[in-house]
PDB file of N, CA and C in Angstrom:
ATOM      1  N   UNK A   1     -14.131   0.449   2.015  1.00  0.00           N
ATOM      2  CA  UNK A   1     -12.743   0.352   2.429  1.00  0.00           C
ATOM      3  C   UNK A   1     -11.907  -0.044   1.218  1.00  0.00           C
ATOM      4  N   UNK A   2     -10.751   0.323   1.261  1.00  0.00           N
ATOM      5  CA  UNK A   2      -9.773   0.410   0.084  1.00  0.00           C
ATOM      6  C   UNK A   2      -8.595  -0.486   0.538  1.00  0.00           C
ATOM      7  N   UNK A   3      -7.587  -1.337  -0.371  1.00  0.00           N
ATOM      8  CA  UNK A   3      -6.713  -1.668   0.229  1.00  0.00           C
ATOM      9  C   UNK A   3      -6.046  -1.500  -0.933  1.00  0.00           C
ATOM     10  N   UNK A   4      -4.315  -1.032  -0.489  1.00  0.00           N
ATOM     11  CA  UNK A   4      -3.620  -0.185  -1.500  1.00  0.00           C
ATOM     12  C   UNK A   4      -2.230  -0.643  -1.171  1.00  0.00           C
ATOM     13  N   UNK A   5      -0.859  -0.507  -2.902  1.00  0.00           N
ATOM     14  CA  UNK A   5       0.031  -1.063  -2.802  1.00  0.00           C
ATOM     15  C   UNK A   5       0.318   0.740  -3.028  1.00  0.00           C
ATOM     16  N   UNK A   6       1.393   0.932  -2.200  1.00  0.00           N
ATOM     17  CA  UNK A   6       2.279   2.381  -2.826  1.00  0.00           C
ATOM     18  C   UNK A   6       3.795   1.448  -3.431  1.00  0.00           C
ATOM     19  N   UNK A   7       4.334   2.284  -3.818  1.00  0.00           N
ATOM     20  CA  UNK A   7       5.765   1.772  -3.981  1.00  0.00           C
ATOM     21  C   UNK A   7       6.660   3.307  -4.025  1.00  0.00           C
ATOM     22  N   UNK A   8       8.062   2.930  -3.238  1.00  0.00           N
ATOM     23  CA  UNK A   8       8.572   4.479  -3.080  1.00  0.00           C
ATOM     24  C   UNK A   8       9.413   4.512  -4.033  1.00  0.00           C
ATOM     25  N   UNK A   9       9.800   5.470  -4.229  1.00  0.00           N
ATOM     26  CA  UNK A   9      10.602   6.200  -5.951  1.00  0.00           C
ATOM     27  C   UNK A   9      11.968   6.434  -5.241  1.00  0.00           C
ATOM     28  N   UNK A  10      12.476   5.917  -4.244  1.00  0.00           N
ATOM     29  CA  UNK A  10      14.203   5.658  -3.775  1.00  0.00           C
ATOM     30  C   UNK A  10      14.637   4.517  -4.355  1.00  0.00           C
ATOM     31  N   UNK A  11      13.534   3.380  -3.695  1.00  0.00           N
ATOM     32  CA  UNK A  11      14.100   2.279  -3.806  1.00  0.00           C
ATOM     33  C   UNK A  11      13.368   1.042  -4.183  1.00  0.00           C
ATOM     34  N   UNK A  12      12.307   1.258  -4.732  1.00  0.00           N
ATOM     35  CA  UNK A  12      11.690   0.551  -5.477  1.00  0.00           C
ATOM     36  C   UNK A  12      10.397  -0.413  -4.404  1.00  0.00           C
ATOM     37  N   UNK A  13      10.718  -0.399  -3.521  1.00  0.00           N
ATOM     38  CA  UNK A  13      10.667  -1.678  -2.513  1.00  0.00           C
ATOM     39  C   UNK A  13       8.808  -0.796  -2.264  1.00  0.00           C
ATOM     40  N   UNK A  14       7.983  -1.838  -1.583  1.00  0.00           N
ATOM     41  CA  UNK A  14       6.634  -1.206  -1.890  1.00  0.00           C
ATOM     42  C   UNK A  14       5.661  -1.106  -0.237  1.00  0.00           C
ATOM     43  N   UNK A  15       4.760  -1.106   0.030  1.00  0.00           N
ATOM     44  CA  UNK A  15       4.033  -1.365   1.181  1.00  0.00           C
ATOM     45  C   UNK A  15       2.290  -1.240   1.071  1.00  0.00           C
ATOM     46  N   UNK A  16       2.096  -2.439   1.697  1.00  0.00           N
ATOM     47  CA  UNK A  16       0.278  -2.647   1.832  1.00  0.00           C
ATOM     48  C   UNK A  16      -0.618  -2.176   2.966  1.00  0.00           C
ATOM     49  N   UNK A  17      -1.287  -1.429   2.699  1.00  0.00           N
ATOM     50  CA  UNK A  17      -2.070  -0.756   3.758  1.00  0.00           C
ATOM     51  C   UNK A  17      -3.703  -0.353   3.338  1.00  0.00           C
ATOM     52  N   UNK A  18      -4.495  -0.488   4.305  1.00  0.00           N
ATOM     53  CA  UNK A  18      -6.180   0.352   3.752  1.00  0.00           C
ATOM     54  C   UNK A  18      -5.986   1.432   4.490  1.00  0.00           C
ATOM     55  N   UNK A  19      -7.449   1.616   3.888  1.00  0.00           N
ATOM     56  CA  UNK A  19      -7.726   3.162   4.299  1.00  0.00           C
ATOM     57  C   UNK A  19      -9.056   3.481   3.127  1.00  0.00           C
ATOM     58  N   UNK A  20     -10.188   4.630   3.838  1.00  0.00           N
ATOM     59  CA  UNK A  20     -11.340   4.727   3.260  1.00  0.00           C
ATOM     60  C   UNK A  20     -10.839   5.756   1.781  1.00  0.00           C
ATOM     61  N   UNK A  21      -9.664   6.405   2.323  1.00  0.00           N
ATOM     62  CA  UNK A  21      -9.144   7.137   1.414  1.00  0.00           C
ATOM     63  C   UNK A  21      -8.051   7.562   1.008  1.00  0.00           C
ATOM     64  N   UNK A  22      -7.279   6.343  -0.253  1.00  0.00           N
ATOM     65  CA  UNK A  22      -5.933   6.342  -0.302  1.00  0.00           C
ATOM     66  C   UNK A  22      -5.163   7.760  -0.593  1.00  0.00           C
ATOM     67  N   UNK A  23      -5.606   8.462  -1.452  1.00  0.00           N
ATOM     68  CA  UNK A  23      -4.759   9.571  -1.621  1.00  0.00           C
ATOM     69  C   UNK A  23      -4.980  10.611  -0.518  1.00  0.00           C
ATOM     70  N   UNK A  24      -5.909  10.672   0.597  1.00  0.00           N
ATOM     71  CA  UNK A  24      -5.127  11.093   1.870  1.00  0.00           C
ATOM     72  C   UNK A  24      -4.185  10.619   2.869  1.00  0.00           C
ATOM     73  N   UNK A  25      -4.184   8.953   2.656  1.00  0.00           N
ATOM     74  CA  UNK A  25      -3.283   8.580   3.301  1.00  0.00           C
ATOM     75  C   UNK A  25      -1.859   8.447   2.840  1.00  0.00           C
ATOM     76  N   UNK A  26      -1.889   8.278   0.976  1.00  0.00           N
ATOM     77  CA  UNK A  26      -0.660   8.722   0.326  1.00  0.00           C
ATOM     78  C   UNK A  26      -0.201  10.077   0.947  1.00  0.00           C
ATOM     79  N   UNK A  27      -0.822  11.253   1.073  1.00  0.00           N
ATOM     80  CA  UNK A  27      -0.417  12.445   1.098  1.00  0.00           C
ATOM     81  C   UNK A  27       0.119  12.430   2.991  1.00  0.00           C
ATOM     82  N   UNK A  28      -0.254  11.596   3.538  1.00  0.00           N
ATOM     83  CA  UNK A  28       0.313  11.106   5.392  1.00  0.00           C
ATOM     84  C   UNK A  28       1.672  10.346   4.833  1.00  0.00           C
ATOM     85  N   UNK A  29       1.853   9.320   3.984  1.00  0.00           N
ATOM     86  CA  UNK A  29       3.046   8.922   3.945  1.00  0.00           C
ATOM     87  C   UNK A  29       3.969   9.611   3.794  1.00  0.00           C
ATOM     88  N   UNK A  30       3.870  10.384   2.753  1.00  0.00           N
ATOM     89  CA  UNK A  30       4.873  11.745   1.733  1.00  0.00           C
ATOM     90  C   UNK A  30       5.095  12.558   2.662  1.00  0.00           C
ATOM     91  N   UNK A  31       4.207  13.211   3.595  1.00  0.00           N
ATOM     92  CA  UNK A  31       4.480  13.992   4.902  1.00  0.00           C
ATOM     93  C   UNK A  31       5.236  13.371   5.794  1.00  0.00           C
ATOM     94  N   UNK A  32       5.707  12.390   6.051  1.00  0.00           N
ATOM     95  CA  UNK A  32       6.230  11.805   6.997  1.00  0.00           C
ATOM     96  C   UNK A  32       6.177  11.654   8.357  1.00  0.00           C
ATOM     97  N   UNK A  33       4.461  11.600   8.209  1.00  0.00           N
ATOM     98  CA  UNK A  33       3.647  11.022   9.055  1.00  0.00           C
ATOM     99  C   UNK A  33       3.210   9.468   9.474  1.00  0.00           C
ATOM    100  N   UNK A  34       3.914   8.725   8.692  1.00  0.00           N
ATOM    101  CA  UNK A  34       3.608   7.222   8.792  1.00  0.00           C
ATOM    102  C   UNK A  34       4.951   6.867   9.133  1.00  0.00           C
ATOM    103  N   UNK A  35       5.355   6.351  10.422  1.00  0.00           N
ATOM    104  CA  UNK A  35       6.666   6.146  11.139  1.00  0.00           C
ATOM    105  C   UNK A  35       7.792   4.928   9.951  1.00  0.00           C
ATOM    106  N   UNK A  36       6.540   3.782   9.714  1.00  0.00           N
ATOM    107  CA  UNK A  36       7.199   2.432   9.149  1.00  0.00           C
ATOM    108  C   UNK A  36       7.408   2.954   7.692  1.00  0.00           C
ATOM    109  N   UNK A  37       7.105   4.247   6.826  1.00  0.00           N
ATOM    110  CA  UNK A  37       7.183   4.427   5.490  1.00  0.00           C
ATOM    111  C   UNK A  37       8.059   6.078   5.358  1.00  0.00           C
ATOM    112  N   UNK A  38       8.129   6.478   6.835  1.00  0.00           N
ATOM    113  CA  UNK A  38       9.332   8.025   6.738  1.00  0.00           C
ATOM    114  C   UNK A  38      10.390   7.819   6.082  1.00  0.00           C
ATOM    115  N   UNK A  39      11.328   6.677   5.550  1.00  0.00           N
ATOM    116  CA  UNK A  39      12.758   6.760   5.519  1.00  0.00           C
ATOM    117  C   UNK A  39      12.780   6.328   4.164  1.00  0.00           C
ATOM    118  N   UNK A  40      11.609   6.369   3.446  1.00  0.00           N
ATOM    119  CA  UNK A  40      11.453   5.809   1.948  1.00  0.00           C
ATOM    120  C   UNK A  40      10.539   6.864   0.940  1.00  0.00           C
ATOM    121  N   UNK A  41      10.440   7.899   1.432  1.00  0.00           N
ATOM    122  CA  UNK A  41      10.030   8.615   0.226  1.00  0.00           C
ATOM    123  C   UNK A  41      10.578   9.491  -0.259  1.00  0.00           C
ATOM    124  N   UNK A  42      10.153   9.407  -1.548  1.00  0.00           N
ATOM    125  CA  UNK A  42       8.188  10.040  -1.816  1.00  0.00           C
ATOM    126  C   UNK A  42       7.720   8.633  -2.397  1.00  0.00           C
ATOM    127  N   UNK A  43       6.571   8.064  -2.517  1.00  0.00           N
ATOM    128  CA  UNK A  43       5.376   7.577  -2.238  1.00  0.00           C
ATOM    129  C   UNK A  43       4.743   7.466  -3.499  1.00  0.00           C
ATOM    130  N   UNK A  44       4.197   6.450  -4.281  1.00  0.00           N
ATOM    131  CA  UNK A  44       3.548   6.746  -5.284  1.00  0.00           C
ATOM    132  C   UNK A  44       2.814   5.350  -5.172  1.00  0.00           C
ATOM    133  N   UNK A  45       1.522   5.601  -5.532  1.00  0.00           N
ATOM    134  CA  UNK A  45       0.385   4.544  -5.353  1.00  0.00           C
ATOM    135  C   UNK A  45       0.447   3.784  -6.851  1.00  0.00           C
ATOM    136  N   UNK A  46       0.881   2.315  -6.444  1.00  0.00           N
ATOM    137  CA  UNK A  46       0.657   1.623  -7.860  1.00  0.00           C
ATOM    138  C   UNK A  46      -0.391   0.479  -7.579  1.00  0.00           C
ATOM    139  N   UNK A  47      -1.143   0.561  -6.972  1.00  0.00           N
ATOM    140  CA  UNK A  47      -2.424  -0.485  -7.014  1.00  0.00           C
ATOM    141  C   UNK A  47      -3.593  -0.516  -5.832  1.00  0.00           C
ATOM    142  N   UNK A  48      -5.334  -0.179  -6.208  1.00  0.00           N
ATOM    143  CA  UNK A  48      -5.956   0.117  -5.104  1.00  0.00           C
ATOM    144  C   UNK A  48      -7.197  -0.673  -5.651  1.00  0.00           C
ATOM    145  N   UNK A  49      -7.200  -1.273  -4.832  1.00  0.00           N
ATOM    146  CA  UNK A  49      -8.512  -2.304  -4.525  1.00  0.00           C
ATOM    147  C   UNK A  49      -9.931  -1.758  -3.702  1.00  0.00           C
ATOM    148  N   UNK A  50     -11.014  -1.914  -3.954  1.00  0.00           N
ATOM    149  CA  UNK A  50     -12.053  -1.818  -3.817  1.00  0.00           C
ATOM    150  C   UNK A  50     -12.287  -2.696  -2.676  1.00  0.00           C
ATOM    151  N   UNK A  51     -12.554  -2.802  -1.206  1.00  0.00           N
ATOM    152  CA  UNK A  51     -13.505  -3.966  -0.763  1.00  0.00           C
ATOM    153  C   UNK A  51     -14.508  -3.492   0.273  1.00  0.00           C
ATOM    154  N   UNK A  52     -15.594  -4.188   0.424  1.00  0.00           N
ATOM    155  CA  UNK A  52     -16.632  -4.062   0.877  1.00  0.00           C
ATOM    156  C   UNK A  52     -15.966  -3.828   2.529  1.00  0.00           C
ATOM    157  N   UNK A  53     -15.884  -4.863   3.604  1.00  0.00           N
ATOM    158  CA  UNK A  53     -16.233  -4.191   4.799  1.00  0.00           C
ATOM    159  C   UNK A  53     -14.822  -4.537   5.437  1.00  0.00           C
ATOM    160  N   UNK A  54     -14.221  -3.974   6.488  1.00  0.00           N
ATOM    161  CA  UNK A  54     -13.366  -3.933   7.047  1.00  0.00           C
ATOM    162  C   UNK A  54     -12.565  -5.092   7.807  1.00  0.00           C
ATOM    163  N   UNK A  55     -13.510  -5.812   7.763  1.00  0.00           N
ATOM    164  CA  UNK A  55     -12.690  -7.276   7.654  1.00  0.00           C
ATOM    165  C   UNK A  55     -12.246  -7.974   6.633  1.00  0.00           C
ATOM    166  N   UNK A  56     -13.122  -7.880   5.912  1.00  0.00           N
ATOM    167  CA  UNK A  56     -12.396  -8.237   3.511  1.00  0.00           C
ATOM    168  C   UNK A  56     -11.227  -7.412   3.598  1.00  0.00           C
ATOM    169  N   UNK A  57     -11.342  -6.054   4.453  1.00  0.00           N
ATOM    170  CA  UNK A  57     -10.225  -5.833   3.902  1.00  0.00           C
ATOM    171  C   UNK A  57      -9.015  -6.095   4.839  1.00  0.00           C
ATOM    172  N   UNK A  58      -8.776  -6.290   5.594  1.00  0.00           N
ATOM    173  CA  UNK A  58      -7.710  -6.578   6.522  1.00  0.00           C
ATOM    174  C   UNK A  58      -7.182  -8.614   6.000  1.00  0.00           C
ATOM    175  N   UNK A  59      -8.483  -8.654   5.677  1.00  0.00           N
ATOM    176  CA  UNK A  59      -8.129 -10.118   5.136  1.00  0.00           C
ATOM    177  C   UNK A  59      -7.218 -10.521   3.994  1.00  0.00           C
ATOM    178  N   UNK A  60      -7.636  -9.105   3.192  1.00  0.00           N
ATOM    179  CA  UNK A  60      -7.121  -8.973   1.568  1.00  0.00           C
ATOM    180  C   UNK A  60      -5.695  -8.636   2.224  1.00  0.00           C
ATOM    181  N   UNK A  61      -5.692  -7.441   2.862  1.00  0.00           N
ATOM    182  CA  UNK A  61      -4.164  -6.918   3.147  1.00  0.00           C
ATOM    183  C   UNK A  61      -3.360  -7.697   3.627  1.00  0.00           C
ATOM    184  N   UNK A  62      -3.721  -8.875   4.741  1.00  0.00           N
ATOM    185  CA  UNK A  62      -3.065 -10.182   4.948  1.00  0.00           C
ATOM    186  C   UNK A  62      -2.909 -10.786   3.592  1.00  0.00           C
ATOM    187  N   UNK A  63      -3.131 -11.002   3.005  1.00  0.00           N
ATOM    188  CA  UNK A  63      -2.545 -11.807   1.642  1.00  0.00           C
ATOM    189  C   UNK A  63      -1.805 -11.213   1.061  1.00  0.00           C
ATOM    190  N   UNK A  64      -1.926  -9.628   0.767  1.00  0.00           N
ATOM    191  CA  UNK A  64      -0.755  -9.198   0.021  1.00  0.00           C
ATOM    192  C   UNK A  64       0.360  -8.856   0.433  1.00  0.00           C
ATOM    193  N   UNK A  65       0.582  -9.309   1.997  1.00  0.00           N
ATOM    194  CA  UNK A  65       1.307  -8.967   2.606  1.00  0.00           C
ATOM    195  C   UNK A  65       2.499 -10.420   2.891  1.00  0.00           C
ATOM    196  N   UNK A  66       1.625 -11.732   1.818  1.00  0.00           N
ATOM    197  CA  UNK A  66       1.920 -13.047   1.935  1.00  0.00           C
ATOM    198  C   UNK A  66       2.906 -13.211   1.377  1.00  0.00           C
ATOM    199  N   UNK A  67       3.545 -14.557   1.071  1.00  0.00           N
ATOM    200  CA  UNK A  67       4.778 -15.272   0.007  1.00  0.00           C
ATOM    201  C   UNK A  67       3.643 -14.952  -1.549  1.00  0.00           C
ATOM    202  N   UNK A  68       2.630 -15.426  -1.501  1.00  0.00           N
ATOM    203  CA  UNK A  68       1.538 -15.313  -2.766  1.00  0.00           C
ATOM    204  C   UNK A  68       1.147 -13.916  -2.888  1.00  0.00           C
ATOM    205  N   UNK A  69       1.163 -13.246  -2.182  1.00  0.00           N
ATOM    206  CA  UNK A  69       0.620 -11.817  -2.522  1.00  0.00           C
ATOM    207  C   UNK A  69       2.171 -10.673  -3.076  1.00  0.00           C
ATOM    208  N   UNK A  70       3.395 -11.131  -2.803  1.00  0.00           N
ATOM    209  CA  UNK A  70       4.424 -10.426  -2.563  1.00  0.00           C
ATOM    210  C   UNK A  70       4.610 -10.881  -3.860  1.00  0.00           C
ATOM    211  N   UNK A  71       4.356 -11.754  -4.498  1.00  0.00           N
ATOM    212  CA  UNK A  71       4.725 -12.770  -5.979  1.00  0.00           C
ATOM    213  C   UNK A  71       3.755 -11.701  -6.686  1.00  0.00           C
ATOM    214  N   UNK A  72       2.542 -11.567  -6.646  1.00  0.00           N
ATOM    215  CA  UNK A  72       1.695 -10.583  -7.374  1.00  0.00           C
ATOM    216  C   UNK A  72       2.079  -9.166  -6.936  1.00  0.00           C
ATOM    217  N   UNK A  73       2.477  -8.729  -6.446  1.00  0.00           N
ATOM    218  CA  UNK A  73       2.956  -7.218  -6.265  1.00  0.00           C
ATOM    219  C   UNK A  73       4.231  -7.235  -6.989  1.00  0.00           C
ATOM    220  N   UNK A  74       5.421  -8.242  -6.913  1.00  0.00           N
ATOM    221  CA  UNK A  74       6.447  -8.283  -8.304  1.00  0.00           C
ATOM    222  C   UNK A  74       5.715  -7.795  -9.553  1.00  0.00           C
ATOM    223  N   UNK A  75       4.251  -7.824  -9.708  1.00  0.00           N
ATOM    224  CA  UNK A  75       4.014  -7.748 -11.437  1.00  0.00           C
ATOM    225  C   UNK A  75       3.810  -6.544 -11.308  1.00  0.00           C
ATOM    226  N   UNK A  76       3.506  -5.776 -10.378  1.00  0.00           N
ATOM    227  CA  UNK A  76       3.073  -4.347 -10.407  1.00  0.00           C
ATOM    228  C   UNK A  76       4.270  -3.383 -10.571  1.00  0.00           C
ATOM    229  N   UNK A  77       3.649  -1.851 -10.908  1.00  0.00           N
ATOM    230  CA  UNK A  77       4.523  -1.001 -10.793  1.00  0.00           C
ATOM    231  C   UNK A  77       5.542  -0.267 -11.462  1.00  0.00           C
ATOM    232  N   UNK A  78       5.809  -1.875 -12.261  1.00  0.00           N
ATOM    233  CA  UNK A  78       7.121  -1.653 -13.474  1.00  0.00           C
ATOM    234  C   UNK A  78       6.475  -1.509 -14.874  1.00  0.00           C
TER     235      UNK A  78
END
């Protein structure tokens, strides 16, 4: 399981999500198939994490989704 930062090329602003396979699910965002990410693209993946099982990763995605994880996604991207 993968857990991944995109950031959209409108407006800078970014979003955390897994998936076994980010650049098919990049290519669901860009389609405007993902309801919470339609009104912000196109889509470009700036950070993808590796984790073992599907609870690491929902755990991980809770953090980057934190006050501490939102502070480390500021360093990304730019």
């Amino acid at each position: 399981m993968k857990v991944y930062i995109i950031q959209s090329e409108l407006d800078d602003s970014n979003y955390v999500g897994m998936s076994k396979n980010e650049s098919e699910r990049l290519k669901a965002h860009n389609s405007g198939k993902v309801k919470s990410t339609k009104s912000k693209r196109p889509w470009r993946i700036i950070y993808v994490e590796e984790i073992g099982t599907l609870a690491q990763a929902r755990k991980r995605e809770k953090y980057l989704k934190s006050a501490a994880g939102r502070r480390f996604r500021k360093t990304l991207g730019h």
